[in-house]
Protein backbone atom coordinates (compact mmCIF):
# COMPACT_ATOMS: atom_id res chain seq x y z
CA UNK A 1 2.22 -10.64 -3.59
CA UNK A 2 1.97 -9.29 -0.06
CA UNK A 3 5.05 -11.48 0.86
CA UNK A 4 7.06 -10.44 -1.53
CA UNK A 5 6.48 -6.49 -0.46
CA UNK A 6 6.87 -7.46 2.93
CA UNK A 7 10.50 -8.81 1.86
CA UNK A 8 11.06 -6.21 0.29
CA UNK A 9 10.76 -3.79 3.43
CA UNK A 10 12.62 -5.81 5.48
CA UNK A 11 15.26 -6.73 3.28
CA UNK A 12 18.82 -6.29 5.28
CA UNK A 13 19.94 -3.53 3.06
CA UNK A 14 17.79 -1.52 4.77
CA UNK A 15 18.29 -0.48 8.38
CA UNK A 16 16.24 1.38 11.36
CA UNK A 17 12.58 0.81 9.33
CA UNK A 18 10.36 -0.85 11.38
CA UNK A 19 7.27 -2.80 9.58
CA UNK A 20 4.17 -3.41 11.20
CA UNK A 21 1.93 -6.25 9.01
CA UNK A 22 -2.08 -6.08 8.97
CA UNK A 23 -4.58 -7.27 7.11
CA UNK A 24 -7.13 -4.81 6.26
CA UNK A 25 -9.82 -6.68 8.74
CA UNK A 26 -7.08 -6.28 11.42
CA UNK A 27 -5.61 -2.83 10.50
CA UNK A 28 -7.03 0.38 12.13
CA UNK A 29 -6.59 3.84 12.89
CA UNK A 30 -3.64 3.44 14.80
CA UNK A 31 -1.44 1.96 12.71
CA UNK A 32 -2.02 4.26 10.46
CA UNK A 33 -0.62 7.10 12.69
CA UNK A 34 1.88 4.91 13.53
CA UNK A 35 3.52 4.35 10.15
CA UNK A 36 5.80 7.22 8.36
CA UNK A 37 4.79 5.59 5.29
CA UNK A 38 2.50 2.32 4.46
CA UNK A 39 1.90 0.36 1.28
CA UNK A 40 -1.38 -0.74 0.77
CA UNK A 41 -2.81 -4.16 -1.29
CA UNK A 42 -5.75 -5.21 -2.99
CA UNK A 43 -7.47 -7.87 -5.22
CA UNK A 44 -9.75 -6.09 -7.89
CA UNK A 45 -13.22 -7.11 -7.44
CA UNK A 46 -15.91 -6.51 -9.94
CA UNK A 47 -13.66 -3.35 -11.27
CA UNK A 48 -13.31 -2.17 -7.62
CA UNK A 49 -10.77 -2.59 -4.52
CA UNK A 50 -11.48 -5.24 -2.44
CA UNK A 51 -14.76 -5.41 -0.27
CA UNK A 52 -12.32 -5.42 3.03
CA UNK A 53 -9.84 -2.68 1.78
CA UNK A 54 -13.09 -0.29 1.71
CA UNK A 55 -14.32 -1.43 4.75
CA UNK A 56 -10.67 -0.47 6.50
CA UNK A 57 -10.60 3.00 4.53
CA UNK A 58 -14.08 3.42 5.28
CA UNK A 59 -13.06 2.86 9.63
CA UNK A 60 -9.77 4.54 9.23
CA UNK A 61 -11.28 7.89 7.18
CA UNK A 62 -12.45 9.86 9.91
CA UNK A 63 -10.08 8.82 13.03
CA UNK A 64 -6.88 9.94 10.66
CA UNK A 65 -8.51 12.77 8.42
CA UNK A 66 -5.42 15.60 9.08
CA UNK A 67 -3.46 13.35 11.41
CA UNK A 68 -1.38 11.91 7.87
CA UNK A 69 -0.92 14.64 5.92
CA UNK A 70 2.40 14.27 3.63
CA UNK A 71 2.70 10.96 4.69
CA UNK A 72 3.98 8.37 1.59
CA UNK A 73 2.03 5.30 0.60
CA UNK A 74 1.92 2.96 -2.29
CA UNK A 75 -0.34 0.21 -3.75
CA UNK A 76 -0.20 -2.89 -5.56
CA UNK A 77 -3.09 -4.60 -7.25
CA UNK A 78 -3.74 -8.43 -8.37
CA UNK A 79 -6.49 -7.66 -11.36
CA UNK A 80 -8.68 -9.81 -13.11
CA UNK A 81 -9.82 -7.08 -15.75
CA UNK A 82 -8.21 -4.15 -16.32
CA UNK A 83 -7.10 -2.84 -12.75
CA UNK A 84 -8.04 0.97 -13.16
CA UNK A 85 -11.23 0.60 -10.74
CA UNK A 86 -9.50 -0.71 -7.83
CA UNK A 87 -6.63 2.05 -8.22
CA UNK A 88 -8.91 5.06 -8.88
CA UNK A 89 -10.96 4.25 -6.38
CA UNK A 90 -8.24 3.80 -3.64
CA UNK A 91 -6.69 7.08 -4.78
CA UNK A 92 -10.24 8.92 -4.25
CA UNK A 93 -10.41 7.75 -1.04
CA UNK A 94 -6.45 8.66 0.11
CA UNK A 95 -6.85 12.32 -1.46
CA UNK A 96 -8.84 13.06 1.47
CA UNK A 97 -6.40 11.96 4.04
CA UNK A 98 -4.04 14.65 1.83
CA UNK A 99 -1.28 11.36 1.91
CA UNK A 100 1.66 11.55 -0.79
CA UNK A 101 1.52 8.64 -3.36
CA UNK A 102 5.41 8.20 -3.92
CA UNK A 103 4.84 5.11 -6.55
CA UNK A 104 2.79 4.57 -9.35
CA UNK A 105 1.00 1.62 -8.70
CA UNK A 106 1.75 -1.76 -9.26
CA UNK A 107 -0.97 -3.67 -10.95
CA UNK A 108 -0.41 -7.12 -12.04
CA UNK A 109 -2.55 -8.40 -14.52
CA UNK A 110 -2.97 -11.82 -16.60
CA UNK A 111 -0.14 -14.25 -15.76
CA UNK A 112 1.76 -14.12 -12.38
CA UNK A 113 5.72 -15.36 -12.51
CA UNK A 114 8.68 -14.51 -10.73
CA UNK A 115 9.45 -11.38 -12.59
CA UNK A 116 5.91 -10.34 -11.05
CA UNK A 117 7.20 -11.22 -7.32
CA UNK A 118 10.58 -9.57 -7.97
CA UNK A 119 7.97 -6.52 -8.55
CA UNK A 120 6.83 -7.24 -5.20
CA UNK A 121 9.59 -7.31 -3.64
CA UNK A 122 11.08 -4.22 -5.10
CA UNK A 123 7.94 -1.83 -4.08
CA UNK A 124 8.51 -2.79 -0.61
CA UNK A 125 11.81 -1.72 -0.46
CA UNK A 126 11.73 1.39 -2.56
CA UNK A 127 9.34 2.59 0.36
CA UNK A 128 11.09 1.38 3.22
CA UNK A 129 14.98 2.83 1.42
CA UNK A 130 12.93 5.66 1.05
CA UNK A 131 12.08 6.15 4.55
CA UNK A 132 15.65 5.36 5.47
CA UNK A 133 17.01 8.00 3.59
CA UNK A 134 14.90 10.61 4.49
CA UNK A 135 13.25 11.18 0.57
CA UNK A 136 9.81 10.41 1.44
């Protein structure tokens, strides 16, 4: 899923956005502040995001609280039960950096195909032709 977003943002219809990939073990503070906009991705686990997303919000909270505010993000989430968990509970968590969600989430459920990856793909460049444009 993550390399189909990625695509996505870097397709070649889409000029001057720069993407900067991390996992959420390597991502920090700083590229946070860096982005204009960042898409974040998670496996549900036990109804929840995934034990490393938390830990990144959890080192990222404080560092960026009022240094993001406005900014656009998105999500996409690979669930084994019903996918609400992980999504609330990423959404709690991003209210208090006051960042703009400018996508519902996309939570994939049950089986995966290429319809699912076209998904993907599509997410990432919504945000990054947003950027470009100047909408988000």
């Amino acid at each position: 899923m993550a390399e189909a977003v990625i695509r996505g943002a870097t397709s070649t219809s889409v000029d001057g956005v720069e993407v900067r990939v991390r996992t959420a073990l390597e991502a920090d503070a700083d590229d946070l502040q860096w982005a204009d906009g960042f898409i974040l991705g998670t496996p549900e686990n036990f109804g929840y995001m995934s034990g490393a997303m938390k830990y990144f919000l959890d080192r990222v909270y404080y560092p960026c609280e009022g240094k993001l505010n406005g900014r656009p993000w998105a999500l996409f989430v690979r669930a084994g039960n019903d996918g609400t968990g992980a999504i609330s509970s990423v959404r709690r968590i991003l209210i208090g950096l006051a960042v703009r969600e400018v996508q519902e989430p996309l939570l994939i459920r049950g089986e995966f195909d290429d319809a699912r990856l076209a998904d993907c793909e599509e997410l990432g460049l919504t945000m990054a032709a947003g950027l470009e444009a100047g909408v988000f």
